[in-house]
C-alpha atoms as a PDB file:
ATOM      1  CA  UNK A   1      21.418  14.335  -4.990  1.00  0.00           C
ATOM      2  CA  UNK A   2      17.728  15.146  -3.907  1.00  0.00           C
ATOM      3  CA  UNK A   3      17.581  18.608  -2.009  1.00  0.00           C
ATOM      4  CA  UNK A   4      14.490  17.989   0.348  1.00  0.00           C
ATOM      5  CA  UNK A   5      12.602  21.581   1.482  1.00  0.00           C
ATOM      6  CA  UNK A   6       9.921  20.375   4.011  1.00  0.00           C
ATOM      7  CA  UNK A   7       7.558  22.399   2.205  1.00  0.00           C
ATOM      8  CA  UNK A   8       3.999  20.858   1.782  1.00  0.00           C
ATOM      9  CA  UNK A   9       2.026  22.072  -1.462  1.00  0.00           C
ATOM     10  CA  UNK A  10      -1.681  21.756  -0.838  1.00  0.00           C
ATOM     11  CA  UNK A  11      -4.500  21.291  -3.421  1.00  0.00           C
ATOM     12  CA  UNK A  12      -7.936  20.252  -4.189  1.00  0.00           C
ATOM     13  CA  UNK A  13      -8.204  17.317  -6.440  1.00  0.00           C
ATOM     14  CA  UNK A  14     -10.531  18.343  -9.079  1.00  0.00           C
ATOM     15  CA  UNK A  15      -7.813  21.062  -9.066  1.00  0.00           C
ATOM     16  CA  UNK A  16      -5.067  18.760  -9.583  1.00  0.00           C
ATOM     17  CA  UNK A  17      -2.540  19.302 -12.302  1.00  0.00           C
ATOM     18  CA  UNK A  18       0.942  18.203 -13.585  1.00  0.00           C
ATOM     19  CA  UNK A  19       2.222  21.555 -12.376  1.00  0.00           C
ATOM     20  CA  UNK A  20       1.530  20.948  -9.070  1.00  0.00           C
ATOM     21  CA  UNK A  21       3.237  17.147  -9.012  1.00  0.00           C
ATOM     22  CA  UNK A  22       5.947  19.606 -10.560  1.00  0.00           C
ATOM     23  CA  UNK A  23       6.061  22.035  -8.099  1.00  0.00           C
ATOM     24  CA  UNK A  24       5.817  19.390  -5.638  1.00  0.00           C
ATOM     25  CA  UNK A  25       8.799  17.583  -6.537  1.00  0.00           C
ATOM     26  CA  UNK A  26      11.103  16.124  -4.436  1.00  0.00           C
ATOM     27  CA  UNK A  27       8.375  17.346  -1.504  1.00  0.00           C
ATOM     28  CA  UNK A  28       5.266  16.397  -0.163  1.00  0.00           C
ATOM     29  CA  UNK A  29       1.756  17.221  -1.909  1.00  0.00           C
ATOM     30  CA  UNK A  30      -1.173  17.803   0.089  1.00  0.00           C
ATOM     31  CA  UNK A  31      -4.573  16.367  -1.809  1.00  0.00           C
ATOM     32  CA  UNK A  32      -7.796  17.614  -0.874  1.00  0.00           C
ATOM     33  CA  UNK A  33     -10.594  14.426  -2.024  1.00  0.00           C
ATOM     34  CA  UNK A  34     -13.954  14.510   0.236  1.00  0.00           C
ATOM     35  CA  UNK A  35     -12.756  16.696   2.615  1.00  0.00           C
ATOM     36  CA  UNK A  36      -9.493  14.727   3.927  1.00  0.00           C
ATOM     37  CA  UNK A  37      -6.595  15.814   3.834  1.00  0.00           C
ATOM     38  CA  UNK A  38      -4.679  12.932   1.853  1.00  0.00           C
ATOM     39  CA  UNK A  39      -0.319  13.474   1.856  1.00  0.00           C
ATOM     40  CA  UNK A  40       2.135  11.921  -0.838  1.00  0.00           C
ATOM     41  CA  UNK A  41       6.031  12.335  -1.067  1.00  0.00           C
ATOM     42  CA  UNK A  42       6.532  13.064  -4.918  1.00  0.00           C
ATOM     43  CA  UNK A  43      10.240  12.389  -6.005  1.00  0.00           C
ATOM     44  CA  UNK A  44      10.195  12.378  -9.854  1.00  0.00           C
ATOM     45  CA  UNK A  45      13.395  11.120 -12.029  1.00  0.00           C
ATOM     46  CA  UNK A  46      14.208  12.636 -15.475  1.00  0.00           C
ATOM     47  CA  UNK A  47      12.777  11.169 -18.739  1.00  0.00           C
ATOM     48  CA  UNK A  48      11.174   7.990 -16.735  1.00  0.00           C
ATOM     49  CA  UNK A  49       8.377   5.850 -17.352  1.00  0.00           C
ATOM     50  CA  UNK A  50       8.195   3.731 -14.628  1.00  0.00           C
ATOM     51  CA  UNK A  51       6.613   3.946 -10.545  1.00  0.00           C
ATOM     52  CA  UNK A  52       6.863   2.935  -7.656  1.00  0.00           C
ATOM     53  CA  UNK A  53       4.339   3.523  -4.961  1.00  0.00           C
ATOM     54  CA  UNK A  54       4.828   2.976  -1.414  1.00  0.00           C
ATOM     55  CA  UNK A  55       2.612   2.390   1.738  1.00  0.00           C
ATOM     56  CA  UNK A  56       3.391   2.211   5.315  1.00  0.00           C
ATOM     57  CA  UNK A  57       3.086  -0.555   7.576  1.00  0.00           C
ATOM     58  CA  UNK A  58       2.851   0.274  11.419  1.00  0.00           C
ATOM     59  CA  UNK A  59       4.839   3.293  13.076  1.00  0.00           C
ATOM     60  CA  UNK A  60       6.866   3.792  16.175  1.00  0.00           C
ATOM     61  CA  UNK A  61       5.806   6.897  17.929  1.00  0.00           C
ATOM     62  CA  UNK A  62       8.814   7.291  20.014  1.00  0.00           C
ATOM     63  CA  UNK A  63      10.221   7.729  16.213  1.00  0.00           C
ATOM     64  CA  UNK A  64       8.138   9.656  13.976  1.00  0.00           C
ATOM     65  CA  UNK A  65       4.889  11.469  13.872  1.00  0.00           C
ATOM     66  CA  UNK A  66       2.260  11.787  11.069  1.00  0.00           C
ATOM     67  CA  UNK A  67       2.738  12.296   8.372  1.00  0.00           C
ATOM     68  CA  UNK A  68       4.741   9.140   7.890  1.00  0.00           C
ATOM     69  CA  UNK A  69       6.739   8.524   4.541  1.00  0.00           C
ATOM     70  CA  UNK A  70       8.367   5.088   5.194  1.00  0.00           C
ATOM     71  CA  UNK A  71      10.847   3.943   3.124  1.00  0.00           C
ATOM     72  CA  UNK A  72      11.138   7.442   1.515  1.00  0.00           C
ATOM     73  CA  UNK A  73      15.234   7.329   2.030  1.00  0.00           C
ATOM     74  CA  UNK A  74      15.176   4.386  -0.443  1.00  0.00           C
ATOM     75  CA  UNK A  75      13.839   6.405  -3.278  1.00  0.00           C
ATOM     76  CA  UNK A  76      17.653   6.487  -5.380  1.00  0.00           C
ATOM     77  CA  UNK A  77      17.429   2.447  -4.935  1.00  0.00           C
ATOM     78  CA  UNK A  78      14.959   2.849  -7.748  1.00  0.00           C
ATOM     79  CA  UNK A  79      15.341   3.430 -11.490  1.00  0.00           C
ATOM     80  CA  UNK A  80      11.616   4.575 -11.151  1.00  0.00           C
ATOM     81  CA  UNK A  81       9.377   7.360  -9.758  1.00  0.00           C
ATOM     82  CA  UNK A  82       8.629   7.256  -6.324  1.00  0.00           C
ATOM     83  CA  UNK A  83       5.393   8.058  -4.738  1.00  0.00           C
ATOM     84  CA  UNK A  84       5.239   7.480  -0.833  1.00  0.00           C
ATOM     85  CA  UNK A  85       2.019   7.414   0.956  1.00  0.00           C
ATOM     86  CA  UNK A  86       0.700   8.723   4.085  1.00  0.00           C
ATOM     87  CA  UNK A  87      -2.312   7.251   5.923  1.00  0.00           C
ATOM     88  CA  UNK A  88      -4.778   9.562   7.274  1.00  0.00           C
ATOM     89  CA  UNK A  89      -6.569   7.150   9.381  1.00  0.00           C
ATOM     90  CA  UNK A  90      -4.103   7.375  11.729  1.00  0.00           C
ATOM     91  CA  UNK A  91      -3.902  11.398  12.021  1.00  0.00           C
ATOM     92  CA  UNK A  92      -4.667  12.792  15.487  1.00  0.00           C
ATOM     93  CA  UNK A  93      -6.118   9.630  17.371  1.00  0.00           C
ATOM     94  CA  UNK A  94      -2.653   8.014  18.682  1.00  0.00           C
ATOM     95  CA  UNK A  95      -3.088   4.842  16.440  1.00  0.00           C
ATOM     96  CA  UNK A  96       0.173   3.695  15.343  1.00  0.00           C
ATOM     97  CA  UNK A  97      -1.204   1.665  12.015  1.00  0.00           C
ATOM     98  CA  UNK A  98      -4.413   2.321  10.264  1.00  0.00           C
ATOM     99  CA  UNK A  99      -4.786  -0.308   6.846  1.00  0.00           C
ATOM    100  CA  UNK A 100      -6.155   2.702   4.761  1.00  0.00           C
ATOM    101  CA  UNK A 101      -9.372   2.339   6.533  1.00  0.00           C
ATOM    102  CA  UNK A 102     -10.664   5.580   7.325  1.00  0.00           C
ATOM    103  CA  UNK A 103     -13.584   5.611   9.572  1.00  0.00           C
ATOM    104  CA  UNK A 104     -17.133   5.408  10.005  1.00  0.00           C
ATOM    105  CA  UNK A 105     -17.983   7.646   6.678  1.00  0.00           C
ATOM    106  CA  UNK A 106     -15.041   7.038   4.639  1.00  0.00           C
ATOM    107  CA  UNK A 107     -12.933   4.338   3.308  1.00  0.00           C
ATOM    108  CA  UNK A 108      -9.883   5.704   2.628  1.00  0.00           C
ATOM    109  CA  UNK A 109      -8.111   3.441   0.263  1.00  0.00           C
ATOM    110  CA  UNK A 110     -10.164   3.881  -2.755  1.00  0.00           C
ATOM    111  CA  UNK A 111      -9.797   7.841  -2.152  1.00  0.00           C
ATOM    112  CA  UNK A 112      -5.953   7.241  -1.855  1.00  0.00           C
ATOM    113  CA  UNK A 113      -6.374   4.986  -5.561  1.00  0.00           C
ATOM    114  CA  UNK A 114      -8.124   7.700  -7.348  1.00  0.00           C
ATOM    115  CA  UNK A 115      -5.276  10.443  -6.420  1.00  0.00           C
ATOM    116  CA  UNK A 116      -2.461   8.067  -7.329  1.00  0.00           C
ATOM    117  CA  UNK A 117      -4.172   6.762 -10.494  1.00  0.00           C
ATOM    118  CA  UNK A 118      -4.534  10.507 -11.852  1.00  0.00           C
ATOM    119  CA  UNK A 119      -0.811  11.467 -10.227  1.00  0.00           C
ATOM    120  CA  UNK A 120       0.395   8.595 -12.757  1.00  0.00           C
ATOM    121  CA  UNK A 121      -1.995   9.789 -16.161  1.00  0.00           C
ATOM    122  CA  UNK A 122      -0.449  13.244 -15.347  1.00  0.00           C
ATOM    123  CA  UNK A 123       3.388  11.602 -15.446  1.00  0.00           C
ATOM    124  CA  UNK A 124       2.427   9.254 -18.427  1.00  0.00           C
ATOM    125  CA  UNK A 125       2.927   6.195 -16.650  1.00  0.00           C
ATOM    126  CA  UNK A 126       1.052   2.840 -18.098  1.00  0.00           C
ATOM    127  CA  UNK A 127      -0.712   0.463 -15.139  1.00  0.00           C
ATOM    128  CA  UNK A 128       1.596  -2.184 -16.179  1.00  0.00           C
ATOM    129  CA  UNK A 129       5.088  -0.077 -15.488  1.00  0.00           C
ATOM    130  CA  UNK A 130       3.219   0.956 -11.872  1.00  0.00           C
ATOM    131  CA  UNK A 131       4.224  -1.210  -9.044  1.00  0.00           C
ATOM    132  CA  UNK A 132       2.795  -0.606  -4.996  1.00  0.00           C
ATOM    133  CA  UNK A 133       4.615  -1.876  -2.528  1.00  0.00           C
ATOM    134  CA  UNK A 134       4.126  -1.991   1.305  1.00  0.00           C
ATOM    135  CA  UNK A 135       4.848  -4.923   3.867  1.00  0.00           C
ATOM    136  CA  UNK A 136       2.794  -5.930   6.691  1.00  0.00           C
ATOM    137  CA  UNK A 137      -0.007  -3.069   6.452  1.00  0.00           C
ATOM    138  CA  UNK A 138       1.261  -2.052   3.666  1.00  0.00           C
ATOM    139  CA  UNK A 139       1.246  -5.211   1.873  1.00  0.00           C
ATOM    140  CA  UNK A 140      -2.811  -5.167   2.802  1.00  0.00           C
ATOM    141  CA  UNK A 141      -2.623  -1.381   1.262  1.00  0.00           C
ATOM    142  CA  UNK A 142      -0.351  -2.471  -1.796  1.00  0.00           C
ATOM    143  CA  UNK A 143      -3.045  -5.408  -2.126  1.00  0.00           C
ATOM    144  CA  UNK A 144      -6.327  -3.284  -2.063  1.00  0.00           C
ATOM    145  CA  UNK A 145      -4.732  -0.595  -4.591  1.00  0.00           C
ATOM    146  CA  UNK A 146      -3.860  -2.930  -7.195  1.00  0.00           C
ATOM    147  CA  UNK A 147      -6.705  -4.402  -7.501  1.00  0.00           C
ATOM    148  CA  UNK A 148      -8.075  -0.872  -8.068  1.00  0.00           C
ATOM    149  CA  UNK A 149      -5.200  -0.093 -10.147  1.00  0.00           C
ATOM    150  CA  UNK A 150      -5.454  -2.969 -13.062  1.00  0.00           C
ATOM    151  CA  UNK A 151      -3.006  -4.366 -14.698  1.00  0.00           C
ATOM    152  CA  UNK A 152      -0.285  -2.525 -12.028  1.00  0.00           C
ATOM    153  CA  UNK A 153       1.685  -4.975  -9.846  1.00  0.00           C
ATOM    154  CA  UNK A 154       1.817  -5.479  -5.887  1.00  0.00           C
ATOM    155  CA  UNK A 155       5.161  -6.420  -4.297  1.00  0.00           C
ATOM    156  CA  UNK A 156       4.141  -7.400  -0.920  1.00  0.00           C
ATOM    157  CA  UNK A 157       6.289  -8.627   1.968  1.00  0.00           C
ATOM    158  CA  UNK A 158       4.384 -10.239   5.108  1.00  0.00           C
ATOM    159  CA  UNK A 159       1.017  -8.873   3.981  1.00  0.00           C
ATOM    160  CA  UNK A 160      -1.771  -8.792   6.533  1.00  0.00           C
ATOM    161  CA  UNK A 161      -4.700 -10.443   4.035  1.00  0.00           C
ATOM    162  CA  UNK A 162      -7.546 -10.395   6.717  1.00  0.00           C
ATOM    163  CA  UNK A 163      -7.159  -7.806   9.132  1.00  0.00           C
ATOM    164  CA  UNK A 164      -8.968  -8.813  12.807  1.00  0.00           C
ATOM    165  CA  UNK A 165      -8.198  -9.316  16.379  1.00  0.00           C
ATOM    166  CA  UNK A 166      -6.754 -12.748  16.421  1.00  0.00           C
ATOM    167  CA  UNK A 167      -3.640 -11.270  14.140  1.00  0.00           C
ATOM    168  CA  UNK A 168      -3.439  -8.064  15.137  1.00  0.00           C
ATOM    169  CA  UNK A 169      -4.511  -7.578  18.880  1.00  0.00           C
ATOM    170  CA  UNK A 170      -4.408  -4.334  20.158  1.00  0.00           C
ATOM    171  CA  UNK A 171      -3.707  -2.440  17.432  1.00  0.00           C
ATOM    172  CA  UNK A 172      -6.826  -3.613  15.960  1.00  0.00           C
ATOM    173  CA  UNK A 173      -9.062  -2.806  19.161  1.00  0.00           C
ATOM    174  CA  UNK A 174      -7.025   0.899  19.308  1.00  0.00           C
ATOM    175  CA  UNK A 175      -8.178   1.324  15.663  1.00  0.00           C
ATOM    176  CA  UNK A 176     -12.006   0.529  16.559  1.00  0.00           C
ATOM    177  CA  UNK A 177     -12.505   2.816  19.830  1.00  0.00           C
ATOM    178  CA  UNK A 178     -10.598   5.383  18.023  1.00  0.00           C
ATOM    179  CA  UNK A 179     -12.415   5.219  14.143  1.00  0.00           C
ATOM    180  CA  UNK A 180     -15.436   3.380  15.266  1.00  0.00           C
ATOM    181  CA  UNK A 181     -16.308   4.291  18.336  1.00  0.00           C
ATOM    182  CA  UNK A 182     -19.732   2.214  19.366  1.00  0.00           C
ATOM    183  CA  UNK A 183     -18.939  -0.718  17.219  1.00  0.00           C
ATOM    184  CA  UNK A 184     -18.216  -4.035  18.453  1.00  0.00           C
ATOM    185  CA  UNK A 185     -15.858  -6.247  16.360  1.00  0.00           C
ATOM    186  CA  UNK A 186     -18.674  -8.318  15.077  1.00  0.00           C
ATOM    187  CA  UNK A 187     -20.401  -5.485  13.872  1.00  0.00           C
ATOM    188  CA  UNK A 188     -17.403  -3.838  12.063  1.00  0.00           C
ATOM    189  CA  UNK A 189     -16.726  -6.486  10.349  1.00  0.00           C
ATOM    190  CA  UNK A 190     -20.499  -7.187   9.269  1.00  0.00           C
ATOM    191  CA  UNK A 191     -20.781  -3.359   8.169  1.00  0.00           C
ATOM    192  CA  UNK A 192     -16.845  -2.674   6.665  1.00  0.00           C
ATOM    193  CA  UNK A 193     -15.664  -6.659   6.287  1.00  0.00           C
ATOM    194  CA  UNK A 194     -14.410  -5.147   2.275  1.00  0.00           C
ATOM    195  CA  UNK A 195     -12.284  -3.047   3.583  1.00  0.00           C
ATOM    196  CA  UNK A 196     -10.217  -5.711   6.240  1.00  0.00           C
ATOM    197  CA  UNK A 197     -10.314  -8.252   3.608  1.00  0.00           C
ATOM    198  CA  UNK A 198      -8.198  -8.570   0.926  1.00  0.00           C
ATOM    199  CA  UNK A 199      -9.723 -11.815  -0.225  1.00  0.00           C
ATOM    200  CA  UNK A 200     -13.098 -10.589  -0.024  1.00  0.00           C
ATOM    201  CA  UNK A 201     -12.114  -7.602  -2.187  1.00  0.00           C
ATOM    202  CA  UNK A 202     -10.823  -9.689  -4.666  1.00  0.00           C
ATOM    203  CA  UNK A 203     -14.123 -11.662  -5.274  1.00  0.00           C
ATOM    204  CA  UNK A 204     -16.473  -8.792  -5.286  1.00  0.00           C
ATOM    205  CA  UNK A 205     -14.192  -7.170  -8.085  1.00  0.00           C
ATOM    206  CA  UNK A 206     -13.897 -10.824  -9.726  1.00  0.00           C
ATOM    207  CA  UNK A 207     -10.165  -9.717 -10.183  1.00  0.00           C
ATOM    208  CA  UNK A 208      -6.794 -11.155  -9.030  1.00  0.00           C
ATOM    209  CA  UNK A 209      -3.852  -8.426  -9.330  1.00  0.00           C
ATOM    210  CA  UNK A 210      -0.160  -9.102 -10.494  1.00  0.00           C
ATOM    211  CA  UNK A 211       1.088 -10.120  -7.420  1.00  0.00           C
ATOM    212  CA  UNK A 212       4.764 -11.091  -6.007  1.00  0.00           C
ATOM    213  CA  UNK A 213       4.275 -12.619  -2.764  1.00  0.00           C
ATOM    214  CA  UNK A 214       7.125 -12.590  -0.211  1.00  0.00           C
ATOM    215  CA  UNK A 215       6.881 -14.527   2.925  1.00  0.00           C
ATOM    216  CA  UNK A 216       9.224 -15.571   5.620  1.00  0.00           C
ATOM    217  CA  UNK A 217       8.260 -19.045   5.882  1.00  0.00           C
ATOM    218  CA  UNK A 218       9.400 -18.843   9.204  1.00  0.00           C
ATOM    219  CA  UNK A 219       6.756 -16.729  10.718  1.00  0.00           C
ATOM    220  CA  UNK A 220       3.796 -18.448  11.374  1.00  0.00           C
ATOM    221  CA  UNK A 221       1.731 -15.777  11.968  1.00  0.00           C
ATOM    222  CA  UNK A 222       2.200 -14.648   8.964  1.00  0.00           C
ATOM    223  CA  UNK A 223       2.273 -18.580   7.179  1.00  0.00           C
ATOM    224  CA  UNK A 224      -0.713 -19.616   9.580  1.00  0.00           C
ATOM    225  CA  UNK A 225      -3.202 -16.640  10.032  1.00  0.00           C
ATOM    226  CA  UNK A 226      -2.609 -14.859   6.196  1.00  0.00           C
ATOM    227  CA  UNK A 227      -0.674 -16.561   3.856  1.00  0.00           C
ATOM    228  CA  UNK A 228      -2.813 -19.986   3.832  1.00  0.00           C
ATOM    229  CA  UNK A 229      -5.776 -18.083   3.345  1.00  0.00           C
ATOM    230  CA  UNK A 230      -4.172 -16.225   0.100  1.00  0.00           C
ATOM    231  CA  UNK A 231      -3.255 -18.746  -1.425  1.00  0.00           C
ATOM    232  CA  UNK A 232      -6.276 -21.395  -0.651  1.00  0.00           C
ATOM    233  CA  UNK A 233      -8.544 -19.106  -2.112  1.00  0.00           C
ATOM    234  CA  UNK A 234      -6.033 -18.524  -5.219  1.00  0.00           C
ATOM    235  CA  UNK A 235      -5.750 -22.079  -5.756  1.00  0.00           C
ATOM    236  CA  UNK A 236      -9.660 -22.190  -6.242  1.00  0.00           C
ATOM    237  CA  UNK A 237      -9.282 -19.722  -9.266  1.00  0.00           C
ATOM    238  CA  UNK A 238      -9.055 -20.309 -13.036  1.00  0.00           C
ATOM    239  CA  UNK A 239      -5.392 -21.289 -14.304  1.00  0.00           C
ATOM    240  CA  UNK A 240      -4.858 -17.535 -15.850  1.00  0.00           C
ATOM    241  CA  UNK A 241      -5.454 -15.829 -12.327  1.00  0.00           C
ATOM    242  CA  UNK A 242      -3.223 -18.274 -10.665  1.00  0.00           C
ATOM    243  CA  UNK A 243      -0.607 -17.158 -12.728  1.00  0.00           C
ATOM    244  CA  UNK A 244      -0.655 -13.927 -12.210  1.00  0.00           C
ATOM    245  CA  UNK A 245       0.500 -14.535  -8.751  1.00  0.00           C
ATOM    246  CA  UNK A 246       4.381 -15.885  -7.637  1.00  0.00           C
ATOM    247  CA  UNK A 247       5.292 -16.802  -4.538  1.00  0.00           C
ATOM    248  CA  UNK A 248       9.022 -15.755  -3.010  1.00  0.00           C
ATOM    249  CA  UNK A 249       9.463 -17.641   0.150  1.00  0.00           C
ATOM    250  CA  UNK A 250      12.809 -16.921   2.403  1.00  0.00           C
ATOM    251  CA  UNK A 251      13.945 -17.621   5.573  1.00  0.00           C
ATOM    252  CA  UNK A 252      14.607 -15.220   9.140  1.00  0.00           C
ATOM    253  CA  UNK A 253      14.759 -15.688  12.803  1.00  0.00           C
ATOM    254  CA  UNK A 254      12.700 -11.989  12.942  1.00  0.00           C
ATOM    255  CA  UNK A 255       9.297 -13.280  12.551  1.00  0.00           C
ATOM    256  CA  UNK A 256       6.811 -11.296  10.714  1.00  0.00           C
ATOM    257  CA  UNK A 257       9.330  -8.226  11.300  1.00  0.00           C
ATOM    258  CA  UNK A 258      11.789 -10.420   9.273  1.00  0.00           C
ATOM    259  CA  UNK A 259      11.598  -8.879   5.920  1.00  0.00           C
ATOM    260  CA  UNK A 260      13.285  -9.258   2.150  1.00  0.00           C
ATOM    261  CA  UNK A 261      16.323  -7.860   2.065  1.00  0.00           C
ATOM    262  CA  UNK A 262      16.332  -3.955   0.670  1.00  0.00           C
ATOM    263  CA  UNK A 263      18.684  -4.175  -2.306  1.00  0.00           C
ATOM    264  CA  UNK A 264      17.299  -7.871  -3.151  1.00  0.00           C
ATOM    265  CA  UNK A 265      13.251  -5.658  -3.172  1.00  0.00           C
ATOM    266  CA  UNK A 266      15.080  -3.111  -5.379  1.00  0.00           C
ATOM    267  CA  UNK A 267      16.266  -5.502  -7.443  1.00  0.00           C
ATOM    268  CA  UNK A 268      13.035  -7.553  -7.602  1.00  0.00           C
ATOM    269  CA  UNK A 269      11.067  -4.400  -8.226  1.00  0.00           C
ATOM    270  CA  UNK A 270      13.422  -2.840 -10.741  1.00  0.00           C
ATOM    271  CA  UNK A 271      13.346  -6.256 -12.901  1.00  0.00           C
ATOM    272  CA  UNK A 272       9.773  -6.357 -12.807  1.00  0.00           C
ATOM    273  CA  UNK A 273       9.746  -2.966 -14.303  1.00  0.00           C
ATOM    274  CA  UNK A 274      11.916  -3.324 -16.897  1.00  0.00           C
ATOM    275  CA  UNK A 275      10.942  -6.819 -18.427  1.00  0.00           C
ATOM    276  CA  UNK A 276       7.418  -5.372 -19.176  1.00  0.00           C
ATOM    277  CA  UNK A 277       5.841  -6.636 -21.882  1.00  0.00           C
ATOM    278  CA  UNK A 278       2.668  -4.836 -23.811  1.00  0.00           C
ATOM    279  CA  UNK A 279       1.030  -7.418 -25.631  1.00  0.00           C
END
């Protein structure tokens, strides 16, 4: 059993060393990179070779406050290390869901990538044994980091491809008055449109990711406003990136809150990690 000790251990990157993911261990780690404060939940299991990264999607106030490790109780579902991920953009401006996007000056994402990507040198893991996972915002986050992250694998449930007002309403608007104060939609998305746009960050890197798609056909939201616009522009790639990317669909009455089962995502997950292949 994991003894948790609600300590934080706090430390610049360029400082960063397998002693402190050590020390860490099963806690949270505090990562200095550009002068934000960037949190992880480190649980690390004996002689393993294998990942699993998490992002949030939205949070419930009434629930939790920041830092927010979702899924963190589900780490023993895994025969993998688990690495759960905290989003600063929502720190200390009452936004309950932030899509690693930082603010004005910063995009947080690729900041979040570069700790996670040395975090997994220092344990020895390989890109292909690494798989992020995240639904709904944290499918866009799981997205964004594996392309970053090549040859790692996104598990993504309900994924919000193309983040903007006609999906995500008020959350979206809270996100700009809070992180962009003085921008209008139409100029946010003219400056930043990379970092709301998964497809868009796939052709400017020229790279599709592993990807294991799981939709609830039965949300059409989530089948009307992201999933048709995955896979059209998928469909207009070369044979070899197309199958890179599978496509789980299920059913549920619970709309775009109707997610994959947990032990049927453990399973999933844990079978992609151990039918790797290194050729």
């Amino acid at each position: 059993m994991v003894i948790f000790k609600e300590k934080t251990l706090t430390v610049n990157f360029e400082d960063l060393k397998y002693h402190h993911i050590k020390e860490a261990n099963p806690n949270i780690i505090k990562i200095i990179h550009k002068g934000v404060a960037f949190q992880f939940k480190i649980i690390l299991k004996n002689n393993n070779d294998n990942l699993v990264v998490f992002f949030n999607g939205a949070y419930d106030p009434t629930k939790n406050q920041p830092p927010i490790f979702a899924r963190s109780s589900w780490y023993n579902d895994y025969n993998a290390n688990c690495i759960f991920v905290d989003d600063p953009t929502v720190h200390d401006n009452g936004i309950t869901v932030g899509w690693g996007i930082g603010n004005k000056e910063l995009y947080y994402l690729p900041l979040m990538s570069e700790i996670i990507i040395k975090l997994s040198k220092f344990l020895k893991v390989y890109p292909k044994k690494t798989v992020y996972y995240g639904s709904s915002a944290g499918g866009h986050l799981s997205l964004a980091a594996s392309i970053l992250h090549r040859n790692s694998t996104a598990v993504v449930n309900n994924p919000q491809i193309h983040v903007r007002s006609i999906s995500q309403g008020g959350r979206y608007y809270n996100l700009i008055n809070s992180n962009f104060a003085g921008l209008n939609e139409y100029k946010l998305q003219s400056m930043f449109s990379e970092r709301f746009n998964i497809i868009e960050q796939m052709h400017n890197s020229n790279y599709i990711p592993n990807v294991v798609y799981l939709l609830n056909r039965d949300s059409r939201e989530d089948v009307e406003l992201q999933f048709r616009i995955f896979e059209e522009y998928i469909n207009g790639r070369s044979q070899k990136d197309k199958e890179k990317v599978e496509y789980i669909l299920y059913s549920s009455p619970d709309g775009h809150n109707g997610m994959y089962g947990r032990e049927k995502t453990a399973l999933l997950i844990n079978n992609i990690l151990d039918n790797v292949r290194y050729d």
